[in-house]
Every structure is written in C-alpha cells, then in structure tokens.
C-alpha atoms as a PDB file:
ATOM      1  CA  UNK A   1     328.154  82.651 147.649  1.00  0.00           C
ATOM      2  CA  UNK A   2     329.468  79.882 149.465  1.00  0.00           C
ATOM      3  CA  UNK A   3     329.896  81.961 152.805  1.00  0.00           C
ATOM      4  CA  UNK A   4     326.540  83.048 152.052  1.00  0.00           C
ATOM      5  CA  UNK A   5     325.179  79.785 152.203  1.00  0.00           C
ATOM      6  CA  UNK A   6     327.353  78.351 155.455  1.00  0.00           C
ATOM      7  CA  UNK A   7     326.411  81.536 157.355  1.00  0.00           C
ATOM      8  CA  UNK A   8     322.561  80.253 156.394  1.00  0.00           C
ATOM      9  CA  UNK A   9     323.611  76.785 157.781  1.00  0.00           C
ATOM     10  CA  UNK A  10     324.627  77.981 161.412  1.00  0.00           C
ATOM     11  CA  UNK A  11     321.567  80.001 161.382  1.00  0.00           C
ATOM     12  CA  UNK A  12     320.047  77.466 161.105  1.00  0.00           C
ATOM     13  CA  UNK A  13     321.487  75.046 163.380  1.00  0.00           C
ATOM     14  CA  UNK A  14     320.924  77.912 166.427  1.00  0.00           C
ATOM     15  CA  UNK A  15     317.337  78.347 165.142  1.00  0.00           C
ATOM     16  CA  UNK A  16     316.837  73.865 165.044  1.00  0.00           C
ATOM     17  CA  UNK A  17     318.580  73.231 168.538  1.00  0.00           C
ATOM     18  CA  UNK A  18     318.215  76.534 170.010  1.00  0.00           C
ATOM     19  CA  UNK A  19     314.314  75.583 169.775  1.00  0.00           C
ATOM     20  CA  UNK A  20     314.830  72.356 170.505  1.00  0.00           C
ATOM     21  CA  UNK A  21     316.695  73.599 174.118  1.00  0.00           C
ATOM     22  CA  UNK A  22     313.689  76.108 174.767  1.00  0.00           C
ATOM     23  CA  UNK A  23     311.109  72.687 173.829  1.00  0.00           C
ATOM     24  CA  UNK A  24     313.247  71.013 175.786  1.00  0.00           C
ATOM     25  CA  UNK A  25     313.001  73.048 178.922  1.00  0.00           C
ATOM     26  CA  UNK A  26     309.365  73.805 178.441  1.00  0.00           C
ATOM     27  CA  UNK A  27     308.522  70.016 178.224  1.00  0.00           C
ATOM     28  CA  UNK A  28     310.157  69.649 181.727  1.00  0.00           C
ATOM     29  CA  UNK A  29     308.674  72.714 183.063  1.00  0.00           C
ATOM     30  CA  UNK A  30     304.807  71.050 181.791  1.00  0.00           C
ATOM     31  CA  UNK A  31     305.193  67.982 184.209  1.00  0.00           C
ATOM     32  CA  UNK A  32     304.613  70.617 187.137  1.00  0.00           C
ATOM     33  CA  UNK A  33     301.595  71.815 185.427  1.00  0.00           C
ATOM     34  CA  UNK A  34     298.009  70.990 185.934  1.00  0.00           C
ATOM     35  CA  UNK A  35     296.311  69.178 183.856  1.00  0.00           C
ATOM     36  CA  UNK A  36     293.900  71.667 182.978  1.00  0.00           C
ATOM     37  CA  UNK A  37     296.454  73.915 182.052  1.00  0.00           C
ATOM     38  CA  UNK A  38     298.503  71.564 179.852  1.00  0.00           C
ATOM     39  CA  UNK A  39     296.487  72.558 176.807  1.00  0.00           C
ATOM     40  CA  UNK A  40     298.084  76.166 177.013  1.00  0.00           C
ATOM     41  CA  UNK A  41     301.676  74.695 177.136  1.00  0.00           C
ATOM     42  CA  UNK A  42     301.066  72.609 174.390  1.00  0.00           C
ATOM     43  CA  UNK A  43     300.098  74.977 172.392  1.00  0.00           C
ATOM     44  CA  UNK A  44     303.193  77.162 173.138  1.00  0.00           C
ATOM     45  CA  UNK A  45     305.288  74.202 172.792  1.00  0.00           C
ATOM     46  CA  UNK A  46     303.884  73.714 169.162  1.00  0.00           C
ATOM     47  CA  UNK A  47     304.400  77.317 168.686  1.00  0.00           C
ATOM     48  CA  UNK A  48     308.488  76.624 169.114  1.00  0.00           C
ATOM     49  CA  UNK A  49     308.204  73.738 166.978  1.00  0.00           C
ATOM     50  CA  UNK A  50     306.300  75.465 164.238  1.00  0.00           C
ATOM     51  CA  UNK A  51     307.980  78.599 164.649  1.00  0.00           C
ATOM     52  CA  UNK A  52     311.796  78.033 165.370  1.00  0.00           C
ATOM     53  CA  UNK A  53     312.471  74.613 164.706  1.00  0.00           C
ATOM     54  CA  UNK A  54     310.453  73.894 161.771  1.00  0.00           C
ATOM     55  CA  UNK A  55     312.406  76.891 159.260  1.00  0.00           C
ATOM     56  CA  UNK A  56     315.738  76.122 161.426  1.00  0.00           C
ATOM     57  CA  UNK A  57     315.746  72.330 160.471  1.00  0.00           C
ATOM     58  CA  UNK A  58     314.648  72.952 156.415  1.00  0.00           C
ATOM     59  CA  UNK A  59     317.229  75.938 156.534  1.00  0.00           C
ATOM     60  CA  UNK A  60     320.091  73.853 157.935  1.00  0.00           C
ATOM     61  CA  UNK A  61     319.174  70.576 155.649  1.00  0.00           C
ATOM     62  CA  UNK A  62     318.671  72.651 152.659  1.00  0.00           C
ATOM     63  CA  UNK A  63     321.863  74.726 152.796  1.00  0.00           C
ATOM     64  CA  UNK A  64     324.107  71.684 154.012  1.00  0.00           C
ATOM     65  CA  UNK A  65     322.650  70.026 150.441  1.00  0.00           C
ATOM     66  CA  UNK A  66     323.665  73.161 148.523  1.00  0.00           C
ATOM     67  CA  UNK A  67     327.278  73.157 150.613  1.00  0.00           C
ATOM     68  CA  UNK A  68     327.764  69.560 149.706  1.00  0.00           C
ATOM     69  CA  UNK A  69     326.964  69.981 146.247  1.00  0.00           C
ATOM     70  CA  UNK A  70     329.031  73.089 146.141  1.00  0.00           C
ATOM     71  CA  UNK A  71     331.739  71.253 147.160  1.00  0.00           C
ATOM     72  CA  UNK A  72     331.261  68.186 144.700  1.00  0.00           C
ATOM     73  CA  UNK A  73     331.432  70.737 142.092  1.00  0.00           C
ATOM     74  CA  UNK A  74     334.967  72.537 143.298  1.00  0.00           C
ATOM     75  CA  UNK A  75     338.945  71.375 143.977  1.00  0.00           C
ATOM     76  CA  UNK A  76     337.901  69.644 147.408  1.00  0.00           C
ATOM     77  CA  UNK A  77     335.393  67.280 145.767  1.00  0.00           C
ATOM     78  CA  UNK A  78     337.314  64.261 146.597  1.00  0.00           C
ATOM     79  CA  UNK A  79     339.654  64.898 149.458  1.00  0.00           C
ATOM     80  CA  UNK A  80     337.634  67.420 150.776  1.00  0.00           C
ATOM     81  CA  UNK A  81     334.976  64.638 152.048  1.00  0.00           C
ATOM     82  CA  UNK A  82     336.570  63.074 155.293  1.00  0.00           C
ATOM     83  CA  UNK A  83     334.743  60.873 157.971  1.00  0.00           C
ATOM     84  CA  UNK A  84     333.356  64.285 159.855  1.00  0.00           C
ATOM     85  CA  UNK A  85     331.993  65.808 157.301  1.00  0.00           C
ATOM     86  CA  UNK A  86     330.109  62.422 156.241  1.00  0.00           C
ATOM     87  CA  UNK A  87     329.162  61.923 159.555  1.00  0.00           C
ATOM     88  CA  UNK A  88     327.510  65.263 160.242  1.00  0.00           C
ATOM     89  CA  UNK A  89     325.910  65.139 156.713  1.00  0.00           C
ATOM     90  CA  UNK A  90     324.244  61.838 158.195  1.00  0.00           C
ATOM     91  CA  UNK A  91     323.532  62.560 161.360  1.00  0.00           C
ATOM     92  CA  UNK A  92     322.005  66.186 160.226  1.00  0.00           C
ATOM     93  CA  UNK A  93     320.012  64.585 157.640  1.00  0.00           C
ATOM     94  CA  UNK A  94     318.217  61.854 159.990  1.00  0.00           C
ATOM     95  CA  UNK A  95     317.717  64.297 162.542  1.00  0.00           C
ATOM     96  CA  UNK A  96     316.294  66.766 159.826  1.00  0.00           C
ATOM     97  CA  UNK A  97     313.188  64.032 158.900  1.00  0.00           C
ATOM     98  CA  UNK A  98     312.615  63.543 162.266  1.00  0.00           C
ATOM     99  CA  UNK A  99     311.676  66.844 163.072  1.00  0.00           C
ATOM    100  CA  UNK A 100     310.185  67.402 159.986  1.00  0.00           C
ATOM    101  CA  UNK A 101     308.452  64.200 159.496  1.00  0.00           C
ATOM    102  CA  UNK A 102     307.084  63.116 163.167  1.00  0.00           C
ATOM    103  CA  UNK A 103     308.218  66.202 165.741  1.00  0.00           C
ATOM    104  CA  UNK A 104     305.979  69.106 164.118  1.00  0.00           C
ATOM    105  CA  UNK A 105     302.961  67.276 163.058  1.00  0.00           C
ATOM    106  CA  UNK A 106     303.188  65.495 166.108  1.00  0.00           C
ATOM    107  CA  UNK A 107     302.927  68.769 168.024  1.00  0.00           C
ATOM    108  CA  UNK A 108     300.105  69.854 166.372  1.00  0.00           C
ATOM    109  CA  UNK A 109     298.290  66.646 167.028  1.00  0.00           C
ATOM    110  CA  UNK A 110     298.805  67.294 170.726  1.00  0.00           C
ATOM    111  CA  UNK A 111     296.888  70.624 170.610  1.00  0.00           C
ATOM    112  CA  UNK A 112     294.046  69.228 169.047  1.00  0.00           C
ATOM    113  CA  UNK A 113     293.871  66.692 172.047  1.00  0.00           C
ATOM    114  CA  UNK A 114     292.365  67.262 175.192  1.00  0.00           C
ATOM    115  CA  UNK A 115     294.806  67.155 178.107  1.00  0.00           C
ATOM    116  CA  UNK A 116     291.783  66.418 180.833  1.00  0.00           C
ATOM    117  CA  UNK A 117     289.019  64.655 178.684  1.00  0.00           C
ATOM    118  CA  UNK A 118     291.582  62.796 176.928  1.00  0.00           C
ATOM    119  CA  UNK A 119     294.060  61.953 179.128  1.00  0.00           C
ATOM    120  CA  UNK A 120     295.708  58.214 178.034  1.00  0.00           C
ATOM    121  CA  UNK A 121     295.909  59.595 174.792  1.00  0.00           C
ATOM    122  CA  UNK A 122     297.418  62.939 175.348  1.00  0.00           C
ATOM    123  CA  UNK A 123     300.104  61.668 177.938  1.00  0.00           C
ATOM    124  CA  UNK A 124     300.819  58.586 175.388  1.00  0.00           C
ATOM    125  CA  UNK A 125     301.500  61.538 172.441  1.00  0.00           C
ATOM    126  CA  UNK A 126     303.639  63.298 174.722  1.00  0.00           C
ATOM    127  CA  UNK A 127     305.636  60.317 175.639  1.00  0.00           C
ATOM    128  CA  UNK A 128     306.007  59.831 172.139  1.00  0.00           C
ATOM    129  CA  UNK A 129     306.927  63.014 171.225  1.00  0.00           C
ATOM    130  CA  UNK A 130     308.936  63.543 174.452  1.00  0.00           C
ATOM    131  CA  UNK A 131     311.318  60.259 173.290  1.00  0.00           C
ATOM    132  CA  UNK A 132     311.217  61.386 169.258  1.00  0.00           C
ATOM    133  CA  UNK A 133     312.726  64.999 170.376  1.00  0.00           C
ATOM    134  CA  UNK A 134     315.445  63.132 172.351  1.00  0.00           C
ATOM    135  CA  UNK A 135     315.988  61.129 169.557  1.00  0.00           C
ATOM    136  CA  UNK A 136     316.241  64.189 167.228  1.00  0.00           C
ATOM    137  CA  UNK A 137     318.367  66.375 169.612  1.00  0.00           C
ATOM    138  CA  UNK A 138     321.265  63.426 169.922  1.00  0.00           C
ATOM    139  CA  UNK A 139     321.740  62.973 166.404  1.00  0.00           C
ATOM    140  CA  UNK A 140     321.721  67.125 165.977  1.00  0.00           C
ATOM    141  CA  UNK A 141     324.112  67.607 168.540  1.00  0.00           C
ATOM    142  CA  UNK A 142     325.843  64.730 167.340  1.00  0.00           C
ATOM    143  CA  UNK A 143     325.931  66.231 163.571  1.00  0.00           C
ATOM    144  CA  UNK A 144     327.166  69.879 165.285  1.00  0.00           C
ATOM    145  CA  UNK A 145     329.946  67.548 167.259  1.00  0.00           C
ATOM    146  CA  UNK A 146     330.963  65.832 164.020  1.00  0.00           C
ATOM    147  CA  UNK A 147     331.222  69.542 161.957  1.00  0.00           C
ATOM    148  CA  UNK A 148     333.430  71.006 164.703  1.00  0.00           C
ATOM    149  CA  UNK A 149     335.878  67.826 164.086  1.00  0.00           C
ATOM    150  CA  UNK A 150     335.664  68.284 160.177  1.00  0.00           C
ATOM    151  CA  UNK A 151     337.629  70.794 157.632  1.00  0.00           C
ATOM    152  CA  UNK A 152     336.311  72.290 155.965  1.00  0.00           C
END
C-alpha cells in the first residue's frame, strides 16, 4: 500500500508544479496581451489552477499525511524522520494552503473581474496573485529539493 500511496504523491507533485510551470508561462505570455483579451487568459489560467493544480496540491498534501503517518506507525518511526524529510513535510504543507487557500479562489476572483472596465482592480489581483504563485512555487520546489536529499 505504501508504494501505492508514494506513487500518488509524485503524481501529484507533477500535476501541483507541472501546473504551476504551464500558469507560470501563461502569466508571462498575458503581459503581451491586450487588454480586451485578458479576460480569455484569465479564464484559461483559472482553468490550470482549478483543473491541475487544485487535485495535484490536495493529492500530494493528502498522501504525504498518509506517508508520514505510515511511517509513524512502522520500524522507521524514529530514525526514519531526518532534517529532509521534515523539511519537505514543511515546506509542502505551507505551499499546499497557499494554493489551496489564496491561489485558486484568487483565480476565480480574477474572472469575475473586468480586465478593461476594471482595470486598477484587475491588475492589483494579478499582482497579487502573480507574487502568491511565486511564493507557492519556491516553497514547492523547495519541498521537491528537500525529498530528493531525504531517505526514505
């Protein structure tokens, strides 16, 4: 079960940051856009976020939870945790409620808001959200550094 449950945690790491890559790259590609069209990219930008790196970040949080407890529960429980694994639990976990907590709802706040009409708003939001993804993306890659290090 356990390989079961690790093979569900790198899924979900290439679902979270392979998401947050194509965001990423779509976010830069929107600053060329006009500002009538920036509606449209929003929109597919909240698609990624709802779509890939909403289930990526609950899949990866949930099964590093059930791998930690797994582990509390077998021979490694105590020598088995070393400064990696703690690390990536940590980093994972913050970067987890951020895209859960402010990235997606975030994004959907930006569709509702219109790009032309609304314009301080809409480029403050995307500022926002533009600095929160960073934010999110450095402690993920961060986590993924800190589980290469670690034994499993």
């Amino acid at each position: 079960m356990r390989h079961f449950w690790i093979f569900a945690h790198l899924l979900g790491m290439v679902m979270w940051l392979g998401g947050g890559l194509a965001a990423m790259a779509l976010g830069i590609a929107l600053k060329r856009f006009d500002r009538s069209d920036l509606a449209t990219g929003t929109r597919l930008l909240a698609t990624v976020y709802r779509q890939l790196m909403l289930p990526g970040s609950v899949l990866t949080v949930a099964s590093g939870l059930i791998l930690t407890l797994i582990m509390y529960g077998g021979p490694l429980a105590i020598a088995g945790m070393n400064h990696s694994l703690m690390a990536m639990q940590g980093f994972g976990l913050v970067a987890g409620l951020i895209t859960m907590i402010a990235l997606v709802p975030a994004a959907g706040r930006l569709t509702r808001i219109d790009p032309v009409s609304q314009a301080p708003l809409f480029d403050a939001l995307r500022a926002r959200q533009a600095r929160l993804g960073m934010i999110s993306g450095v402690f993920g890659l961060l986590a993924l550094i800190f589980g290469a290090l670690g034994r499993p």
